[in-house]
Protein backbone atom coordinates (compact mmCIF):
# COMPACT_ATOMS: atom_id res chain seq x y z
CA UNK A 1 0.00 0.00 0.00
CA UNK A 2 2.65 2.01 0.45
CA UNK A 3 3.84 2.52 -3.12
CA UNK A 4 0.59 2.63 -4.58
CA UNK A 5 0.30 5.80 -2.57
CA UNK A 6 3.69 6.92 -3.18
CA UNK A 7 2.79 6.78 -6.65
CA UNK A 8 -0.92 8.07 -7.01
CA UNK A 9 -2.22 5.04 -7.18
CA UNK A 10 -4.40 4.59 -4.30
CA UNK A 11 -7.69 5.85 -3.92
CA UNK A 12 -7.71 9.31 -1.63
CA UNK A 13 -11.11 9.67 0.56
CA UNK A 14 -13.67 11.49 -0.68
CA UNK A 15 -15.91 12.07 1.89
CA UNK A 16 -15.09 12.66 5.94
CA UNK A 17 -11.84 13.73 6.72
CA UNK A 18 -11.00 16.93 8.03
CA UNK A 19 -10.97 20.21 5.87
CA UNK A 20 -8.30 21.51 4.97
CA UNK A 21 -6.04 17.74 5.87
CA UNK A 22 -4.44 16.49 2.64
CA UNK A 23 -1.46 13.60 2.21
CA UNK A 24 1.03 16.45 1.41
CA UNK A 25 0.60 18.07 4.33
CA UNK A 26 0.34 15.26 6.64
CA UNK A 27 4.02 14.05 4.79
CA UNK A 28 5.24 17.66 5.18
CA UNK A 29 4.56 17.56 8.73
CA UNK A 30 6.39 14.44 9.50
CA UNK A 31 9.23 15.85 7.50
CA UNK A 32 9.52 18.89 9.71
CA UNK A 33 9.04 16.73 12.96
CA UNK A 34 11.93 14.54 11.84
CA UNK A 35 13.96 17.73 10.65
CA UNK A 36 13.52 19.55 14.30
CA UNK A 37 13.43 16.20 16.51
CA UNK A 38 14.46 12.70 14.67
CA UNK A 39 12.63 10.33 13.10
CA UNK A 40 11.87 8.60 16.11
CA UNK A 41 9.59 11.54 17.34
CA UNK A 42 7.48 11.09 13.94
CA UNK A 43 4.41 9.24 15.22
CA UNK A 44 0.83 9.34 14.21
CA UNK A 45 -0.04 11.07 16.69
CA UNK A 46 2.75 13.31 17.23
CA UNK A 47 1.77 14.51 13.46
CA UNK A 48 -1.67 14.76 13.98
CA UNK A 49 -1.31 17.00 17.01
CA UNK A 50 0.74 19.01 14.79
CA UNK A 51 -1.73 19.26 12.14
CA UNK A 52 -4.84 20.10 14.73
CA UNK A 53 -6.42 17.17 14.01
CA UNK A 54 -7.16 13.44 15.64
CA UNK A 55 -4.62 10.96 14.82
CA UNK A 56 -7.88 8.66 13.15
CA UNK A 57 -8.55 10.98 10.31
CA UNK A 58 -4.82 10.57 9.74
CA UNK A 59 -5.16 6.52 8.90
CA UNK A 60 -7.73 8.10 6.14
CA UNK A 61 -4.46 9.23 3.78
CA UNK A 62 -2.12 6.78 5.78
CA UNK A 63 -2.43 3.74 6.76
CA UNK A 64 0.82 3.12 9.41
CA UNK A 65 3.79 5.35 10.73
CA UNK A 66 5.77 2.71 7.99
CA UNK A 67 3.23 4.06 5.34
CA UNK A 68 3.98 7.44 5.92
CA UNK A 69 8.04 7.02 6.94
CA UNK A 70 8.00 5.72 2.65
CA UNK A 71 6.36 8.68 1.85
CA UNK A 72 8.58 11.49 3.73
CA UNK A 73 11.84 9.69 2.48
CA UNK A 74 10.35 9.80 -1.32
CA UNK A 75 9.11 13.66 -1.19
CA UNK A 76 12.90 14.67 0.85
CA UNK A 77 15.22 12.68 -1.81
CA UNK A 78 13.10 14.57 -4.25
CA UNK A 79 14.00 14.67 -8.64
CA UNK A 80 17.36 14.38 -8.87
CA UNK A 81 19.00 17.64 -10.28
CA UNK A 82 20.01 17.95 -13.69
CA UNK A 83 23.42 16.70 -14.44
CA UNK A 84 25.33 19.98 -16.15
CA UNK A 85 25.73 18.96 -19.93
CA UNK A 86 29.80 19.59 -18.98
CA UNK A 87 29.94 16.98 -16.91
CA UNK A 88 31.05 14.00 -19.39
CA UNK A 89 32.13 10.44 -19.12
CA UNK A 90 31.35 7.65 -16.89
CA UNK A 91 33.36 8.50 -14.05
CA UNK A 92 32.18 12.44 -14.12
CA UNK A 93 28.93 11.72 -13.90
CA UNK A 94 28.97 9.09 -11.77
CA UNK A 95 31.06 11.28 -9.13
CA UNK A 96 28.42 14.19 -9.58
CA UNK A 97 26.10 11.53 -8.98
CA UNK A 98 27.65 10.52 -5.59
CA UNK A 99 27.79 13.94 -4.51
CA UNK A 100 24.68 15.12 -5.43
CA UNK A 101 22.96 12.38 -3.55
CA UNK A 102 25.49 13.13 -0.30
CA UNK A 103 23.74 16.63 -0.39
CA UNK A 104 20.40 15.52 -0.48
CA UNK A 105 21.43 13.42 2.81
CA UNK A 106 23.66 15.81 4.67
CA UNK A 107 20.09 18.20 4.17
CA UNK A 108 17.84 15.80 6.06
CA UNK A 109 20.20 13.28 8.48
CA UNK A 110 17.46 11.25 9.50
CA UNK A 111 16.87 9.70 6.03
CA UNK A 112 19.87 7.29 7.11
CA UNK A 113 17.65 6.63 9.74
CA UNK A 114 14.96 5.28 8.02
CA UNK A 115 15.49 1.45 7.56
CA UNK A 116 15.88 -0.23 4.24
CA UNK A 117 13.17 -2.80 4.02
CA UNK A 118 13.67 -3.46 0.16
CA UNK A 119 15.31 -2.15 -3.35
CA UNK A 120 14.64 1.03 -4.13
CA UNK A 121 10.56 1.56 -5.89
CA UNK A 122 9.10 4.18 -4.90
CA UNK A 123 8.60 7.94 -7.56
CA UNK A 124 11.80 9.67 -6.71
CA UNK A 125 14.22 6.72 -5.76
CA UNK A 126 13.74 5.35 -9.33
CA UNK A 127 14.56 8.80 -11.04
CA UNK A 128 17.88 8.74 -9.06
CA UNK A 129 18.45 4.90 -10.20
CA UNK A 130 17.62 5.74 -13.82
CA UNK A 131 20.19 8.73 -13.11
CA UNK A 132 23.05 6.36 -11.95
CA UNK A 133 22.65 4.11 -14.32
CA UNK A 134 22.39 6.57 -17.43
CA UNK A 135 25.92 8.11 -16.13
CA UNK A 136 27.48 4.46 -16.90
CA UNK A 137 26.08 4.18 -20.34
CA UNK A 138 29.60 4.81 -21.81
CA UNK A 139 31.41 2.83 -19.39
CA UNK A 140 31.24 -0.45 -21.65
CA UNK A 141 29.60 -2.97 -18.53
CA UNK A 142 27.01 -5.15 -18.39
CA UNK A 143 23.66 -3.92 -17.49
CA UNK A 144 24.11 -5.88 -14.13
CA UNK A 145 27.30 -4.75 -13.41
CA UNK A 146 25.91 -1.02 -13.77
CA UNK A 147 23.49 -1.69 -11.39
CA UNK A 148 26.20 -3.68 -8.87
CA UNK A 149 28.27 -0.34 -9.48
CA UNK A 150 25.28 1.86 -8.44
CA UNK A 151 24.88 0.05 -5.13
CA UNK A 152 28.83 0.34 -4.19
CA UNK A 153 28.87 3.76 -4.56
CA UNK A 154 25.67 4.75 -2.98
CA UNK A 155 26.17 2.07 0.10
CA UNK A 156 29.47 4.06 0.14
CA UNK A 157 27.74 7.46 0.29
CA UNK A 158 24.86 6.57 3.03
CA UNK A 159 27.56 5.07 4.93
CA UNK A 160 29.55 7.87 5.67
CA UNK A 161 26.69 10.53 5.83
CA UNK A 162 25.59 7.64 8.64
CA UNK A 163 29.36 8.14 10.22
CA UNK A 164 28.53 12.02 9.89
CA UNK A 165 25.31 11.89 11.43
CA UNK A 166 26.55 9.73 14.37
CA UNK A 167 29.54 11.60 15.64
CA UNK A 168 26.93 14.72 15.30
CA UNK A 169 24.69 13.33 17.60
CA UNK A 170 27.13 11.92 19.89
CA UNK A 171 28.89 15.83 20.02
CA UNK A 172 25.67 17.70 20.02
CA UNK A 173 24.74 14.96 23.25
CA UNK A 174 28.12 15.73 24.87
CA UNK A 175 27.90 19.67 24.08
CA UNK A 176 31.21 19.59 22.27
CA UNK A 177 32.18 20.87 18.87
CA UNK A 178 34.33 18.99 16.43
CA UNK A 179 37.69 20.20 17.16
CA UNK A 180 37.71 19.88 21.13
CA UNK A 181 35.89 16.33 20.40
CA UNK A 182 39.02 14.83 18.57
CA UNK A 183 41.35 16.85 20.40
CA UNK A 184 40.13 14.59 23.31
CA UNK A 185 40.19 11.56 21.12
CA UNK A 186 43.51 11.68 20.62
CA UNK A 187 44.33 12.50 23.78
CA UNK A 188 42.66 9.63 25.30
CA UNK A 189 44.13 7.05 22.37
CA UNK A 190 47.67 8.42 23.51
CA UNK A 191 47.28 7.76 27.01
CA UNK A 192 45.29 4.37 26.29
CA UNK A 193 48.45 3.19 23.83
CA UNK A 194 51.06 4.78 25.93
CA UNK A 195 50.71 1.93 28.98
CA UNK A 196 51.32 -0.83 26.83
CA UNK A 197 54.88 0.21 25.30
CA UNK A 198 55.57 -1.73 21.96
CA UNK A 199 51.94 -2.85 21.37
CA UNK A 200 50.86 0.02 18.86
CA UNK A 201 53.99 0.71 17.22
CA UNK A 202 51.29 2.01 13.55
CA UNK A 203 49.30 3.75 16.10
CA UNK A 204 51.96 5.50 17.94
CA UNK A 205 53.60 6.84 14.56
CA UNK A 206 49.96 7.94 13.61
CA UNK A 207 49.50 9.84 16.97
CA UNK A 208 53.08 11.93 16.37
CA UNK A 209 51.61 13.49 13.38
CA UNK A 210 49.08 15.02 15.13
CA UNK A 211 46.71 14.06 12.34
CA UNK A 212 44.20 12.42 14.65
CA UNK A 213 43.59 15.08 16.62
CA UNK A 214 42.22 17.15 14.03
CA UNK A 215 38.92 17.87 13.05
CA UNK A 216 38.75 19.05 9.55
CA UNK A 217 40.46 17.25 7.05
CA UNK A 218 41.87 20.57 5.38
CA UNK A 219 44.49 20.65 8.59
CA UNK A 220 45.85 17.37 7.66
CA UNK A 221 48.99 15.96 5.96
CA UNK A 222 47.49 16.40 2.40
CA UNK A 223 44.48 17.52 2.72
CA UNK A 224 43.29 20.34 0.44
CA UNK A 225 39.53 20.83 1.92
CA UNK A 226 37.13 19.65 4.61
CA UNK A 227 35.43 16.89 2.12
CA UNK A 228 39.12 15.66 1.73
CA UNK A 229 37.72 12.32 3.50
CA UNK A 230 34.84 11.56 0.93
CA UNK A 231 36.64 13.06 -2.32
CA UNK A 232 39.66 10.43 -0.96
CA UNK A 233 37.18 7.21 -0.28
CA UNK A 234 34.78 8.12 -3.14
CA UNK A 235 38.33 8.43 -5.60
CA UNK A 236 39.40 4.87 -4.33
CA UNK A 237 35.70 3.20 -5.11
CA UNK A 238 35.99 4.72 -8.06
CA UNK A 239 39.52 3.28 -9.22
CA UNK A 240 38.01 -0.04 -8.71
CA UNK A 241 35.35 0.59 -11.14
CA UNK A 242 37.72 1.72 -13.44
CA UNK A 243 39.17 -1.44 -13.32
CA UNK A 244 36.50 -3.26 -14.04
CA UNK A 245 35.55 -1.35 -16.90
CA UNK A 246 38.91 -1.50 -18.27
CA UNK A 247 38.43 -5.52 -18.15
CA UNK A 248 35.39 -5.35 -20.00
CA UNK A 249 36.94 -3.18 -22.63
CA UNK A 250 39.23 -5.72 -23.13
């Protein structure tokens, strides 16, 4: 049920709900609830109280919290942008790609909250898929592979927006702000590694850099910006799949 209503599909009521409710507004509420409070403060009746209205007229447009969890994560991923017409060749687009669904993430953090329950079906996910696997169409692979591809790279991009959004919560809980939080890392790793002499000899070399105590990656070894971390991971997926399309060119 919910895809049919995630893509018009199912029936809206036509007589007896409140004036004035509708199924965008009841999905834009839940949106802003998650936004100000996490998803796990979007209930049925949480929304419904936010709407003025009694959480029963809301199972007229939605049927479960699940229902309507579907329907906020397919209106905030939204139409992909349009890819620039400059951006050419597999590995272009498939790195605007990455980044552009990063964005859409790092705008609403509790989307990585959400659990996946299946493949991606509903409106909006599809239109990113069909996105993805249009910027391969020069890359020579199978259509499988293109889709195997796809999944690497966005399992690599919801994974570290997940990373983001957990060391967020876990500052914003301990009222610290990046830099003091690894500055206490490292001093806590240094003490931790200094009692047993001999046992840490990579981590020891990696604490004498300093590089662990810092917070943005533009102050490390290296480093030319903040992203430095996902530009460097994204780069390496990336040389793999240049490697396998330069197998199946050959």
């Amino acid at each position: 049920m919910s895809l049919e209503t995630a893509w018009g599909l199912r029936e809206r009521p036509s007589k007896g709900p409140k004036p004035g409710l509708s199924l965008d507004r009841i999905v834009d509420a839940g949106i802003a609830i998650a936004a100000s409070e996490g998803i796990g403060a979007v209930t049925m009746g949480r929304v419904a109280k936010a709407l003025g209205a009694s959480p029963m007229s809301l199972y007229r447009y939605v049927s479960a919290r699940d229902e309507l969890y579907v329907l906020m994560q397919d209106a905030a991923t939204g139409t992909p942008p349009g890819m620039p017409a400059e951006v050419t060749g597999w590995r272009a687009r498939l790195e605007w790609w990455a980044r552009a669904q990063r964005e859409v993430f790092r705008r609403h953090l509790w989307l990585v909250r959400i659990p996946i329950t299946g493949p991606p079906a509903t409106p909006h996910q599809l239109e990113w898929m069909e996105q993805g696997l249009a910027a391969l169409d020069d890359s020579g692979l199978e259509e499988g592979w293109k889709l195997s591809v796809l999944m690497l790279v966005g399992g690599f991009v919801r994974n570290e927006v997940t990373l983001m959004a957990d060391l967020d919560a876990g500052m914003r809980a301990e009222g610290r702000g990046p830099d003091e939080a690894m500055r206490q890392y490292a001093r806590k790793v240094d003490a931790l590694t200094s009692t047993a002499p001999g046992r840490f000899p990579s981590l020891r070399r990696l604490l004498a850099t300093g590089v662990l105590g810092v917070a943005d990656a533009e102050d490390a070894e290296g480093a030319e910006d903040a992203e430095f971390e996902f530009e460097f991971g994204l780069g390496r997926v990336l040389d793999g799949v240049a490697v396998l399309v330069g197998e199946a060119g050959r």
